[in-house]
C-alpha atoms as a PDB file:
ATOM      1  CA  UNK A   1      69.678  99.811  99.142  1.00  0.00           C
ATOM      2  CA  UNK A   2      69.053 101.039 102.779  1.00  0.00           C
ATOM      3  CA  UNK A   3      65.931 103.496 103.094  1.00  0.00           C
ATOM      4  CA  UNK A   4      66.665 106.835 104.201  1.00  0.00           C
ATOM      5  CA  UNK A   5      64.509 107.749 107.348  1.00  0.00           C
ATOM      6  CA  UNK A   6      65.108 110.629 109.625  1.00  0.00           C
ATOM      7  CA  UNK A   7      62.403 110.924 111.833  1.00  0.00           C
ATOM      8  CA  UNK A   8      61.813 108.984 114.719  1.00  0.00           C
ATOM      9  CA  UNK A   9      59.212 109.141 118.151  1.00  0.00           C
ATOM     10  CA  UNK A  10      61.054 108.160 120.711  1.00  0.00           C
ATOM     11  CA  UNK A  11      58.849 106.720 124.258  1.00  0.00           C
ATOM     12  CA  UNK A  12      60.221 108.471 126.520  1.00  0.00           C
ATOM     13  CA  UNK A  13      57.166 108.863 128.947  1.00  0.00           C
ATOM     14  CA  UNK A  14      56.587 105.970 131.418  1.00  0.00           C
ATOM     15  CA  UNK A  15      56.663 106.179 135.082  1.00  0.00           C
ATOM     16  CA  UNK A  16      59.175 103.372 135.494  1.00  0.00           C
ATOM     17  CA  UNK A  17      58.085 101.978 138.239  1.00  0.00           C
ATOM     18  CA  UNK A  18      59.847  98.576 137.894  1.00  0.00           C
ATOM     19  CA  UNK A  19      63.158 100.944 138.211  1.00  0.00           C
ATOM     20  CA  UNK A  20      62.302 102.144 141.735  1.00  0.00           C
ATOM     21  CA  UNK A  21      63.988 103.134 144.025  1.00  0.00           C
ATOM     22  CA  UNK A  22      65.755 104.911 140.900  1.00  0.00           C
ATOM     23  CA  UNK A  23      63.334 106.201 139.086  1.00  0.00           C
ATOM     24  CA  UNK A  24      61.671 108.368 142.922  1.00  0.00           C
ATOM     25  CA  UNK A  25      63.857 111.374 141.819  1.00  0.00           C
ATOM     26  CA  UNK A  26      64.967 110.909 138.080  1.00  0.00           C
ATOM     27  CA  UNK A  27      62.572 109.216 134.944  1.00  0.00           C
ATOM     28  CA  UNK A  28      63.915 106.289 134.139  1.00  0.00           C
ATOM     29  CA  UNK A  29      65.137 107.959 130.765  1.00  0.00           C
ATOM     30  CA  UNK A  30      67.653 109.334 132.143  1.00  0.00           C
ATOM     31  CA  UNK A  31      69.025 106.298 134.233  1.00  0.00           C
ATOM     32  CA  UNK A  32      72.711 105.915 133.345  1.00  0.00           C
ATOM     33  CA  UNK A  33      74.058 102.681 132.042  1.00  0.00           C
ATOM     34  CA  UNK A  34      77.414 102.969 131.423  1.00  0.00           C
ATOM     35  CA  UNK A  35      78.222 106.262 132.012  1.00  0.00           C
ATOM     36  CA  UNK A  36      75.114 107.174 129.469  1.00  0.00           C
ATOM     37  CA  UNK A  37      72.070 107.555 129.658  1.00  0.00           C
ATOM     38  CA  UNK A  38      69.168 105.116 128.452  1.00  0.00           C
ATOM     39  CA  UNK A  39      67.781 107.998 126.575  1.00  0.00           C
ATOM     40  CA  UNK A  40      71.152 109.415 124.896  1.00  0.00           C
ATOM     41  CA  UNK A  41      72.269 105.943 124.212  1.00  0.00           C
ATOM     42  CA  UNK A  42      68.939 105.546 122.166  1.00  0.00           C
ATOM     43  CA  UNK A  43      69.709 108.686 120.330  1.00  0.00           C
ATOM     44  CA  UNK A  44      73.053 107.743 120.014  1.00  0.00           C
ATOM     45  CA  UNK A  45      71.848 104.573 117.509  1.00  0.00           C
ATOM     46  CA  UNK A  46      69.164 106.558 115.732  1.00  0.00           C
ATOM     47  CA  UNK A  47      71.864 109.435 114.722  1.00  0.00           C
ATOM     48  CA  UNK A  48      74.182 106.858 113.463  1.00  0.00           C
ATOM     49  CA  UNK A  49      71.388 105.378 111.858  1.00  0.00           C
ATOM     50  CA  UNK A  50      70.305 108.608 109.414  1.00  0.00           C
ATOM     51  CA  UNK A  51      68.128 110.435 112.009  1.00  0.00           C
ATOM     52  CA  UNK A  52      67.915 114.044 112.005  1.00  0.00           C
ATOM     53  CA  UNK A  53      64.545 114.805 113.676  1.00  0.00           C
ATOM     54  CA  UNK A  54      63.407 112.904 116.723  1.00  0.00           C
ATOM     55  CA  UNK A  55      60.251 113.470 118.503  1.00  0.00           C
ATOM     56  CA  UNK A  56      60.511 112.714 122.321  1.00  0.00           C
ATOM     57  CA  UNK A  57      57.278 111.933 124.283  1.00  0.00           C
ATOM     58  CA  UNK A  58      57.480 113.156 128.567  1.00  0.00           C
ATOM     59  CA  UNK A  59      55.478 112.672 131.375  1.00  0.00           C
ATOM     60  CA  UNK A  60      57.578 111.419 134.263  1.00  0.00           C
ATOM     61  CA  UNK A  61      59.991 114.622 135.761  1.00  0.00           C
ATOM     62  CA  UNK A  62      59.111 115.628 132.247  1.00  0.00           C
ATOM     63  CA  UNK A  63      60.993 119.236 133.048  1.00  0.00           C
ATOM     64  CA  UNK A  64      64.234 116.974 134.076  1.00  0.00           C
ATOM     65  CA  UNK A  65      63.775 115.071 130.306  1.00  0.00           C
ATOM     66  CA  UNK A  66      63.721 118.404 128.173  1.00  0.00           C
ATOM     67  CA  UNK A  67      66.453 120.128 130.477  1.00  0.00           C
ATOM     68  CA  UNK A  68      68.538 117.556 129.576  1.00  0.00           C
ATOM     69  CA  UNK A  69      67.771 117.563 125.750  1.00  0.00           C
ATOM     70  CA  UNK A  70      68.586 120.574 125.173  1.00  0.00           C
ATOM     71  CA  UNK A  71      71.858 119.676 125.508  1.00  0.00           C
ATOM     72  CA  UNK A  72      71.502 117.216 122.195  1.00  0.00           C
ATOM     73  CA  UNK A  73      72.989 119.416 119.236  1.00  0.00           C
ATOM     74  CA  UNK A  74      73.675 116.594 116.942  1.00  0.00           C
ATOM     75  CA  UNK A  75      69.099 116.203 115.529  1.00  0.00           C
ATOM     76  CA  UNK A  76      66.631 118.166 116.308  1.00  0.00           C
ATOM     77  CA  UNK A  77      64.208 117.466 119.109  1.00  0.00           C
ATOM     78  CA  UNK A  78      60.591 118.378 119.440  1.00  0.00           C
ATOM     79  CA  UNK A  79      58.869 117.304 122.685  1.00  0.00           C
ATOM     80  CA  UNK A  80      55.371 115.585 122.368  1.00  0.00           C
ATOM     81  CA  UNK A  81      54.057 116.494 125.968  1.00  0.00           C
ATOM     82  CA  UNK A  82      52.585 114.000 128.011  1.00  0.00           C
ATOM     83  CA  UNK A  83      52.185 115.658 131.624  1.00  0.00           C
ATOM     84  CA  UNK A  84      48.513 115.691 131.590  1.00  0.00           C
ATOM     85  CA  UNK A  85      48.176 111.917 131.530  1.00  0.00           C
ATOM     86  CA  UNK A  86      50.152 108.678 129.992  1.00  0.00           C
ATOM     87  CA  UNK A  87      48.928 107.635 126.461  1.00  0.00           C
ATOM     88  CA  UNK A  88      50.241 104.520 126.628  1.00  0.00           C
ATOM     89  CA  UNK A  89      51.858 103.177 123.195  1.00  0.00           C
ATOM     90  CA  UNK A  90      49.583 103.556 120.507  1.00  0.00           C
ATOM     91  CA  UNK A  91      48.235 106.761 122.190  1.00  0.00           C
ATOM     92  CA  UNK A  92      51.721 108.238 122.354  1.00  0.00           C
ATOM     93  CA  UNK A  93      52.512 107.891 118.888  1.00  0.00           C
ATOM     94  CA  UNK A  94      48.999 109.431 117.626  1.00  0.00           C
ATOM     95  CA  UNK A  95      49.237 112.183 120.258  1.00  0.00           C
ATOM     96  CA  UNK A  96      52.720 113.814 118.330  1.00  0.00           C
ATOM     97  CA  UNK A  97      51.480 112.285 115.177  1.00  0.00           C
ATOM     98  CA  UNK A  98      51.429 116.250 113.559  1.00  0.00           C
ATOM     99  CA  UNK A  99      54.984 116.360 114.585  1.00  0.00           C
ATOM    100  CA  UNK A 100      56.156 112.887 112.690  1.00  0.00           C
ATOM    101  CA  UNK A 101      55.514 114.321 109.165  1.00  0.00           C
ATOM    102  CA  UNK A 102      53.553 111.131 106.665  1.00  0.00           C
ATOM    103  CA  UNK A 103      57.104 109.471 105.396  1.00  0.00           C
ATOM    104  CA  UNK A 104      58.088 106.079 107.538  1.00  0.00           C
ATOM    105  CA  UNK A 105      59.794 107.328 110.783  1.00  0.00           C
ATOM    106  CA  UNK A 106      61.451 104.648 113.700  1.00  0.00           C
ATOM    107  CA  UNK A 107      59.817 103.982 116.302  1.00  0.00           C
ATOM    108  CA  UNK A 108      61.931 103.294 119.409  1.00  0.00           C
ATOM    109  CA  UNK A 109      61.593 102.588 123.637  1.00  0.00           C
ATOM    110  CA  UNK A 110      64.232 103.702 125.872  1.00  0.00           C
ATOM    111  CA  UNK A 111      64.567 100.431 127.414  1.00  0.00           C
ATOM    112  CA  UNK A 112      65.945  98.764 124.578  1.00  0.00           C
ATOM    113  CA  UNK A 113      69.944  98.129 124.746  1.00  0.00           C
ATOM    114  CA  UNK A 114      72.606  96.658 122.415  1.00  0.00           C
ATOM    115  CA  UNK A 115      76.262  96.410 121.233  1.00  0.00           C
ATOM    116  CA  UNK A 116      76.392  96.351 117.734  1.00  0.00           C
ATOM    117  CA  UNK A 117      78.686  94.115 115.627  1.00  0.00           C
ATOM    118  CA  UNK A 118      80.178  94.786 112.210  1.00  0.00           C
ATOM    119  CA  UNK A 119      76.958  95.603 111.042  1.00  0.00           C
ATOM    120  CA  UNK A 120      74.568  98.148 112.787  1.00  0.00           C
ATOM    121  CA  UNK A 121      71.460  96.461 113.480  1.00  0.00           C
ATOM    122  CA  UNK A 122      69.299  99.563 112.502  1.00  0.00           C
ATOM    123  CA  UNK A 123      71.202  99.373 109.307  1.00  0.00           C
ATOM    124  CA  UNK A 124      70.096  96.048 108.942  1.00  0.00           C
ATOM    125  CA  UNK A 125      66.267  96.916 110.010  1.00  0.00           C
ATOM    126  CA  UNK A 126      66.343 100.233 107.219  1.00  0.00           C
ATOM    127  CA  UNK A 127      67.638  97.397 104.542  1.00  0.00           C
ATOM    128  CA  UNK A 128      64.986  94.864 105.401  1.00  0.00           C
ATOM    129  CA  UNK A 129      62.297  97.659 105.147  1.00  0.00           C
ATOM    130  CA  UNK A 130      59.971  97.164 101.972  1.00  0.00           C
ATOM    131  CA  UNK A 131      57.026  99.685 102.017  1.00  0.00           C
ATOM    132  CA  UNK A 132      55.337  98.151  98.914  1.00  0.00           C
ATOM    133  CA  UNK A 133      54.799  94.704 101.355  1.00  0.00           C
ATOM    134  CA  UNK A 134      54.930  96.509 104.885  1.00  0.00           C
ATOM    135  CA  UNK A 135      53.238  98.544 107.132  1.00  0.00           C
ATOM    136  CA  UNK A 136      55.387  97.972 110.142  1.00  0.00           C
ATOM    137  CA  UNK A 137      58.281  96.360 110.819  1.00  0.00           C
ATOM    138  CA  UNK A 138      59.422  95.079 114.015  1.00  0.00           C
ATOM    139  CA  UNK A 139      63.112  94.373 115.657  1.00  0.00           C
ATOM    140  CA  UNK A 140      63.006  90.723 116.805  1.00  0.00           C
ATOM    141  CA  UNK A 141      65.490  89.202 119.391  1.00  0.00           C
ATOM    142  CA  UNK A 142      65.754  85.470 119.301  1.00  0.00           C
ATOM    143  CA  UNK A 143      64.810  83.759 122.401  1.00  0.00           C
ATOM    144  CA  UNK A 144      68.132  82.824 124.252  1.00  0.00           C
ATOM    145  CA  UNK A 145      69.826  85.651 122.379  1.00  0.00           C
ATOM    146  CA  UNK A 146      68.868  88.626 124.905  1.00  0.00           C
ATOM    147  CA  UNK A 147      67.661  89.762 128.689  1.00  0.00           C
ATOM    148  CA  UNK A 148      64.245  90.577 129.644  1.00  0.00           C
ATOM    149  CA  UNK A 149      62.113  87.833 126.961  1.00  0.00           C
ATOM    150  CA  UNK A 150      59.751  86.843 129.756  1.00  0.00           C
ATOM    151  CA  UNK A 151      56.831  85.149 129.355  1.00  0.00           C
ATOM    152  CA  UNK A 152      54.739  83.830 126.877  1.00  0.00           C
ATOM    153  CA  UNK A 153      54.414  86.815 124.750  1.00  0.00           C
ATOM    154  CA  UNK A 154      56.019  86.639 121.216  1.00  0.00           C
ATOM    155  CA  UNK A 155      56.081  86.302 117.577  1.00  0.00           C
ATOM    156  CA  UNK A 156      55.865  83.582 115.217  1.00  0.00           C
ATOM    157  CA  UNK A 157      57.396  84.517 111.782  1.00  0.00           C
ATOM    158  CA  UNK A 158      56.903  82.662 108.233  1.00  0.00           C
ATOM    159  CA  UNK A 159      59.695  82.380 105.081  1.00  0.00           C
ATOM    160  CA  UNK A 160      58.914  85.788 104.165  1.00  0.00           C
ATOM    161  CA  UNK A 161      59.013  87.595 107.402  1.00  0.00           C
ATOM    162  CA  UNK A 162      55.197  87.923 108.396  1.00  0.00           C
ATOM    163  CA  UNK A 163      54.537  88.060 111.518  1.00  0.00           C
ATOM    164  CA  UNK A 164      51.800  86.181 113.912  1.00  0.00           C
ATOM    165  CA  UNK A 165      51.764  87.771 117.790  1.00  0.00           C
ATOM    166  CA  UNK A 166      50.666  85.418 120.662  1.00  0.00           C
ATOM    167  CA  UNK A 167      50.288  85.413 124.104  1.00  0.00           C
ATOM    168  CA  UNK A 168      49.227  81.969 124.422  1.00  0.00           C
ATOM    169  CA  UNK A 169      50.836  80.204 127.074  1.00  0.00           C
ATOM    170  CA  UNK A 170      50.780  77.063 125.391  1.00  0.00           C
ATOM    171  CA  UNK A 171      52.859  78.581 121.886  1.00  0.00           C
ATOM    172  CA  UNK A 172      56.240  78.596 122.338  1.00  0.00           C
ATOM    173  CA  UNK A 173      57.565  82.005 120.450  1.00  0.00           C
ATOM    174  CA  UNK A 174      60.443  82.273 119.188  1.00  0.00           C
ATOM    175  CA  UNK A 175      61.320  85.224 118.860  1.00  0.00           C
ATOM    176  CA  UNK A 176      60.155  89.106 120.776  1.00  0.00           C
ATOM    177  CA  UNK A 177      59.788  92.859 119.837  1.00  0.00           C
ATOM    178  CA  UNK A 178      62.453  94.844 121.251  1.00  0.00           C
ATOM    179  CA  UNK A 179      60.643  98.046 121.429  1.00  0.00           C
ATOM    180  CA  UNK A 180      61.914  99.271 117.913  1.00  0.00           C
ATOM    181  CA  UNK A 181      60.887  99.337 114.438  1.00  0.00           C
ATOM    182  CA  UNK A 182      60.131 101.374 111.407  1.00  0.00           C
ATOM    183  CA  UNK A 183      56.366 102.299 110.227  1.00  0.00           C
ATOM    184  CA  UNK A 184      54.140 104.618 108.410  1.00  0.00           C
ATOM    185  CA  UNK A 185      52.617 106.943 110.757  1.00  0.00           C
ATOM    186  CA  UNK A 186      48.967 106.738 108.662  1.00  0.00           C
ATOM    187  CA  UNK A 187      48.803 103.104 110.620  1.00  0.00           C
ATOM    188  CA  UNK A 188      47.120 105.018 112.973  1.00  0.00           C
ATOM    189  CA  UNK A 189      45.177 107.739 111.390  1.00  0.00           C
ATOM    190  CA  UNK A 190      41.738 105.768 112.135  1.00  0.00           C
ATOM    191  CA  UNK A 191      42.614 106.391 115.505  1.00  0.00           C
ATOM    192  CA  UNK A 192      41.085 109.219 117.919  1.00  0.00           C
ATOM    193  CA  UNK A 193      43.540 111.696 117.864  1.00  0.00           C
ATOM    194  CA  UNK A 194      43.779 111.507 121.393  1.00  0.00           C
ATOM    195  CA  UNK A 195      43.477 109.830 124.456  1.00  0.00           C
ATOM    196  CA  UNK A 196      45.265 106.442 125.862  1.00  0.00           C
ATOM    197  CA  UNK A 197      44.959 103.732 123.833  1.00  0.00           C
ATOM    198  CA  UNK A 198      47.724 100.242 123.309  1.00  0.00           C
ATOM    199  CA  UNK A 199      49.354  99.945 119.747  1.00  0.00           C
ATOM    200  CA  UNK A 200      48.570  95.960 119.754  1.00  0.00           C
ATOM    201  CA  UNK A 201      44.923  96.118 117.998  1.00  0.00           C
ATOM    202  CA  UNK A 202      46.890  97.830 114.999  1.00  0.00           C
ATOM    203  CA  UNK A 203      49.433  95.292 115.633  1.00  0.00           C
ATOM    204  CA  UNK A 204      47.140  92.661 114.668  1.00  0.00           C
ATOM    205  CA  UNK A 205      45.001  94.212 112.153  1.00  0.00           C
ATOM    206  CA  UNK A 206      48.043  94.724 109.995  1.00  0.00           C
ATOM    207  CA  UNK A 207      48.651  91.005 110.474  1.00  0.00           C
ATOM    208  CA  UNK A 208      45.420  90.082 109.639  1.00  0.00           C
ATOM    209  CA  UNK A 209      46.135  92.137 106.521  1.00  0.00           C
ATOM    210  CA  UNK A 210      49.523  90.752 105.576  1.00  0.00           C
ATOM    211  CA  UNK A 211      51.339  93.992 106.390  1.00  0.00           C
ATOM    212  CA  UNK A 212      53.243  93.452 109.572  1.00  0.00           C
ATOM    213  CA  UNK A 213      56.914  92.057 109.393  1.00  0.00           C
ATOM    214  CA  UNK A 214      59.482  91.289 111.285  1.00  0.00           C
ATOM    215  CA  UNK A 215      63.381  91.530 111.007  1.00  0.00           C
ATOM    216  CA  UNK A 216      65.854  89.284 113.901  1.00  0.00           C
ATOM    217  CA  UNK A 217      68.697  91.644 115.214  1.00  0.00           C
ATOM    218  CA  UNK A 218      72.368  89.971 114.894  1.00  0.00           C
ATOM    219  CA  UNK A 219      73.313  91.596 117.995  1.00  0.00           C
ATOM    220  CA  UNK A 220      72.663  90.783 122.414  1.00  0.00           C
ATOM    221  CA  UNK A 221      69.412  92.354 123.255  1.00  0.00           C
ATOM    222  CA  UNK A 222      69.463  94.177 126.597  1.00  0.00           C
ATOM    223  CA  UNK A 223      66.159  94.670 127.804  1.00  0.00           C
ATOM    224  CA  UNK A 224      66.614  97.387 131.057  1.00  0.00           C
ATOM    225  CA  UNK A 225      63.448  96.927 133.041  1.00  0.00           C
ATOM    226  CA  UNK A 226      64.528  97.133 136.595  1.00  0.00           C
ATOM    227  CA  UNK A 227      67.994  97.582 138.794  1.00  0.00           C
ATOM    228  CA  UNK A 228      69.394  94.470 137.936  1.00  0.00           C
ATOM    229  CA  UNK A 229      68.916  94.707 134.124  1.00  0.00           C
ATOM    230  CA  UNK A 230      70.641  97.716 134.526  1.00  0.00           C
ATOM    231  CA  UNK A 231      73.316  96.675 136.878  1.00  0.00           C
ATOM    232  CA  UNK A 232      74.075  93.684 133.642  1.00  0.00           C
ATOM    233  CA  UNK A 233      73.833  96.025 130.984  1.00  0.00           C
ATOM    234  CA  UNK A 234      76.201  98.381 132.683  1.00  0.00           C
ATOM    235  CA  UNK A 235      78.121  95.390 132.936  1.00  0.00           C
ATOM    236  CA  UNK A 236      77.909  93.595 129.830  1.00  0.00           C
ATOM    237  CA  UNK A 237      78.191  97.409 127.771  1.00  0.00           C
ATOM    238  CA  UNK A 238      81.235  98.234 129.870  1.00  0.00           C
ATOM    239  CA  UNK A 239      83.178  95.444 128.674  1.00  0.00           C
ATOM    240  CA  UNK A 240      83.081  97.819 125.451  1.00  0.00           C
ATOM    241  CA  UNK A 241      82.300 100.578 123.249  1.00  0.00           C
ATOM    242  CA  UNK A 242      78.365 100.654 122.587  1.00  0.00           C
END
């Protein structure tokens, strides 16, 4: 059986400066690909996917990001505000972390594109979720199997799904995060509650620990990190519905 979870933080907040000259008069959440936009098409695949409640982090032409929000009437959104200064990923999540509640929420960048087949792949990533063995569970694309895997950066994964990150550029990895996943938000509770800080140290202190997992999407992985990522995911995603 699926878990239910219906909260998710959404990372809304970068600069985007890979997108330029796009992003010099819109954040790069908004960007359309498709005729949607990076951000709606993320909420699109959380709603289907159970979520009621998201929490939306802003910084870059924040004002532009809620304006447009507040035309979502299908969850609720609460902004986490960002203007004063980027938190970077850990940071982000532990700056709204009285807003996410203590149940397992998604976790999810608007960057992070797909067409899903007969089954959803966040239906597939709430199945594989065991909260007994896991702490956090990452999507995984297979290498070959998406856009934007550059690099050395990666995963290696064992029979049961644990997970081993590397940046060694002598490992070949196999497989990469897509910028989603599902976790307990007490991951983080050691953490200052503020201030800019990266999620990877918790990244490998729950694989040190045996807690962090990983589950390989069935789907193309789009990542959309500059113009022409976004000129072949418009492409690619307007060959069809998704």
């Amino acid at each position: 059986m699926s878990a239910k979870i219906t909260t998710a933080m959404v990372l809304a907040a970068g600069l985007g400066t890979r997108m330029r000259p796009l992003t010099d008069t819109i954040p790069k959440a908004l960007i359309p690909v498709a005729g949607r936009s990076l951000l709606d098409r993320v909420l699109d695949k959380l709603v289907a996917a159970g979520v009621t409640r998201a929490v939306v982090n802003v910084h870059h032409f924040a004002d532009q990001v809620e304006a447009h929000l507040q035309g979502r009437t299908d969850l609720e959104i609460l902004i986490s505000d960002e203007r004063a200064g980027l938190l970077d990923s850990g940071g982000g999540i532990q700056h709204a972390r009285a807003l996410l509640g203590d149940d397992p929420i998604f976790v999810a960048n608007i960057d992070s594109l797909w067409a899903d087949g007969e089954t959803p792949v966040l239906e597939a990533l709430k199945a594989a979720w065991d909260p007994a063995r896991m702490d956090l569970l990452l999507l995984l694309v297979a290498r070959g199997n998406g856009s934007g895997f550059e690099g050395p950066q990666g995963f290696l994964m064992d029979d049961e799904g644990r997970l081993t990150h590397s940046i060694s550029p002598n490992v070949v990895t196999p497989f990469a995060n897509v910028g989603f996943g599902i976790l307990k938000p007490q991951i983080l509770d050691g953490q200052p509650p503020s201030g800019a800080f990266s999620i990877y140290p918790t990244w490998h202190r729950l694989q040190s620990e045996g807690r962090l997992y990983g589950c390989v999407m069935d789907a193309y992985w789009m990542h959309v990190g500059d113009p022409a990522a976004r000129d072949a995911a418009e492409a690619r995603l307007g060959a069809r519905v998704g």
